[in-house]
Each structure stands twice: as C-alpha cells, then as structure tokens.
Protein backbone atom coordinates (compact mmCIF):
# COMPACT_ATOMS: atom_id res chain seq x y z
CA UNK A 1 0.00 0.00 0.00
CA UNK A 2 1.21 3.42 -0.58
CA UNK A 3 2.92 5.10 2.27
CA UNK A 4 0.49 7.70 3.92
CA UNK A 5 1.27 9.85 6.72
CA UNK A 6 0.38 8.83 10.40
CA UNK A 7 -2.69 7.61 10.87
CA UNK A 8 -5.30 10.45 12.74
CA UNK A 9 -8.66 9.49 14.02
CA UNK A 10 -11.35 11.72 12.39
CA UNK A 11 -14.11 10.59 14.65
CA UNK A 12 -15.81 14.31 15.36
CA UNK A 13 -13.42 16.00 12.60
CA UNK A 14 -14.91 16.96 9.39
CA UNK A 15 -13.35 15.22 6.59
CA UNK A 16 -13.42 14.20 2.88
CA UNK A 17 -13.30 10.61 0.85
CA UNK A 18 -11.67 10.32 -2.70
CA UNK A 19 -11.86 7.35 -4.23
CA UNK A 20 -13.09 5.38 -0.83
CA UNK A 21 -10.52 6.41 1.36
CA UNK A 22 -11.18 9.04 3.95
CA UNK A 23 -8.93 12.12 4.66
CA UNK A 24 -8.92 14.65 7.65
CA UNK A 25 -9.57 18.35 5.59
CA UNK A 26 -5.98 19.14 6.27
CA UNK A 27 -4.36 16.30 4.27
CA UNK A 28 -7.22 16.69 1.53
CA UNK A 29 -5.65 20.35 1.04
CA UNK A 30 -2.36 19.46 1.14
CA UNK A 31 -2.96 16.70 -1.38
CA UNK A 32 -5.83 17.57 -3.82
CA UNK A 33 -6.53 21.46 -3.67
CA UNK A 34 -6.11 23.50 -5.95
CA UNK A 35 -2.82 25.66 -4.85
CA UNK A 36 -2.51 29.67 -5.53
CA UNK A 37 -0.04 30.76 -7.97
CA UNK A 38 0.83 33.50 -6.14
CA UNK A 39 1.53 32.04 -2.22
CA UNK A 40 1.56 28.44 -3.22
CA UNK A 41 -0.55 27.35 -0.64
CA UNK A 42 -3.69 25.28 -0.56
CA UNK A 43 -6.83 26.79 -2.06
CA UNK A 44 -9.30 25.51 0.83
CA UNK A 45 -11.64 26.87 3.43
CA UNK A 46 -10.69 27.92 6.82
CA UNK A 47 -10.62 24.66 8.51
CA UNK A 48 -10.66 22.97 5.39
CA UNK A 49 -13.70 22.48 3.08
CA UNK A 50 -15.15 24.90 1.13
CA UNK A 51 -15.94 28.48 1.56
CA UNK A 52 -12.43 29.80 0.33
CA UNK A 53 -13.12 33.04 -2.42
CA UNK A 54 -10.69 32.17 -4.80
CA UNK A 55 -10.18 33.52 -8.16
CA UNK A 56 -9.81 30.54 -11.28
CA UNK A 57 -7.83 30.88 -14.61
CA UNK A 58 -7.66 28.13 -16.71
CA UNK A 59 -5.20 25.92 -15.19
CA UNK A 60 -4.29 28.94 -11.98
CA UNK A 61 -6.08 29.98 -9.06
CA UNK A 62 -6.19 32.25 -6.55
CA UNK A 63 -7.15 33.60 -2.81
CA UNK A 64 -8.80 36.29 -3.35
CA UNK A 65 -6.53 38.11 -1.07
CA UNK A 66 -3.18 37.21 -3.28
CA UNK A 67 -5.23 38.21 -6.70
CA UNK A 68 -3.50 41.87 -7.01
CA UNK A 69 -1.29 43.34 -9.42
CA UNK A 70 1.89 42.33 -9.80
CA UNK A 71 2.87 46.03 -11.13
CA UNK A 72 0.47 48.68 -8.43
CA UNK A 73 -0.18 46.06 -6.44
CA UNK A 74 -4.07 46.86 -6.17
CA UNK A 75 -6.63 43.88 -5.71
CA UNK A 76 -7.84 42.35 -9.09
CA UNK A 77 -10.96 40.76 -7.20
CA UNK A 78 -14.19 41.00 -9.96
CA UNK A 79 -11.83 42.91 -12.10
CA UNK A 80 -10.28 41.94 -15.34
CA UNK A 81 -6.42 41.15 -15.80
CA UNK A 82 -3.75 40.56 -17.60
CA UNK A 83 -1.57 37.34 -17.19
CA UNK A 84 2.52 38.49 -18.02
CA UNK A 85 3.93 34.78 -17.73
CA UNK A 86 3.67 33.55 -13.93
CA UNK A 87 2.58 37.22 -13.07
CA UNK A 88 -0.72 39.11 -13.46
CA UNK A 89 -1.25 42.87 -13.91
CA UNK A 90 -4.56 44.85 -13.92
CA UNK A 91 -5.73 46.61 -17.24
CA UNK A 92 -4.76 50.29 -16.13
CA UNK A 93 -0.80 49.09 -15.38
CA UNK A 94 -0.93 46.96 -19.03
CA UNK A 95 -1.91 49.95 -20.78
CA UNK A 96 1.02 51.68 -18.84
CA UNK A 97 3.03 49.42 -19.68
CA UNK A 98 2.13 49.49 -23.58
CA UNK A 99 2.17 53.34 -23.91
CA UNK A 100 5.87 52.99 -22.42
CA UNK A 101 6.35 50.79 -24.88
CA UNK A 102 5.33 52.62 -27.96
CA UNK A 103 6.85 55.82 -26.51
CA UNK A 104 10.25 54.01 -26.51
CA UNK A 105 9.80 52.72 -30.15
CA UNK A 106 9.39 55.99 -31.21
C-alpha cells in the first residue's frame, strides 16, 4: 500500500473521501486542492472544506486576497487582468506598460 502519513482518528473531525478512502480536511488540502499561484498554498476553506473566495484561470487559481497586481499592487478581485507569464497585472498598469512601450519605439 502506498505510504500515507500517520494515521489520525477523524471521529468528530470533518473530513473528505476520494476514491473510498477518507482524509482529515488538512491532508485533503495538502494533497488535492487546488494551490494559488501567487503564495503556493492550498486553495481551501478555513478549517478545510469549502468556503475559500478564490479567483480561477484556466489551469491557476487564486485567494482572493493574493489576486493583485503584480505592477500597483491593487486587488484584481471581480476585475479583469492581464496574465505576463507567472505574473498578473490589472488593465490600467498593461496599458502603462504598452504606452511605455510605444513611446520608446518611437
């Protein structure tokens, strides 16, 4: 069988199956969550399951409270973005950015 960490009761805990076998919320994070691009960490809900706002991108995700611009730094949250390879920057700081751009080409 495949090694698997010490073994935890979860009599009284909350706690989630996959494929028949149970796991306490904290090792479900660790091992099947989503994690956020920008603090690596599990996308889950406090104590485990659930009510996490998190932001989804095709294959990246999100808290909420790491979805900010890479650039001003302001929160990105319902907003739209820009992805610049592993980073993301808000509309306002791309157009910056593009204007500089041009402005140097000239």
């Amino acid at each position: 069988s495949p090694a698997q960490t010490a073994p935890r009761t979860l009599a009284g805990q909350r706690f989630t199956s996959r494929e028949d076998k149970p796991y306490c919320a904290d090792c479900f994070g660790q091992l099947f969550s989503k994690r956020c691009t920008a603090c690596s960490k599990p996308i889950t809900g406090k104590g485990g399951l659930g009510s996490t706002k998190f932001v989804a991108f095709e294959t990246l995700a999100w808290h909420n409270e790491c979805f900010f611009c890479n650039i001003c730094k302001g929160s990105m949250v319902g907003k739209g973005f820009l992805q610049e390879g592993d980073t993301i920057i808000c509309p306002e700081c791309a157009r910056k950015n593009m204007n500089a751009e041009e402005e140097q080409e000239d």
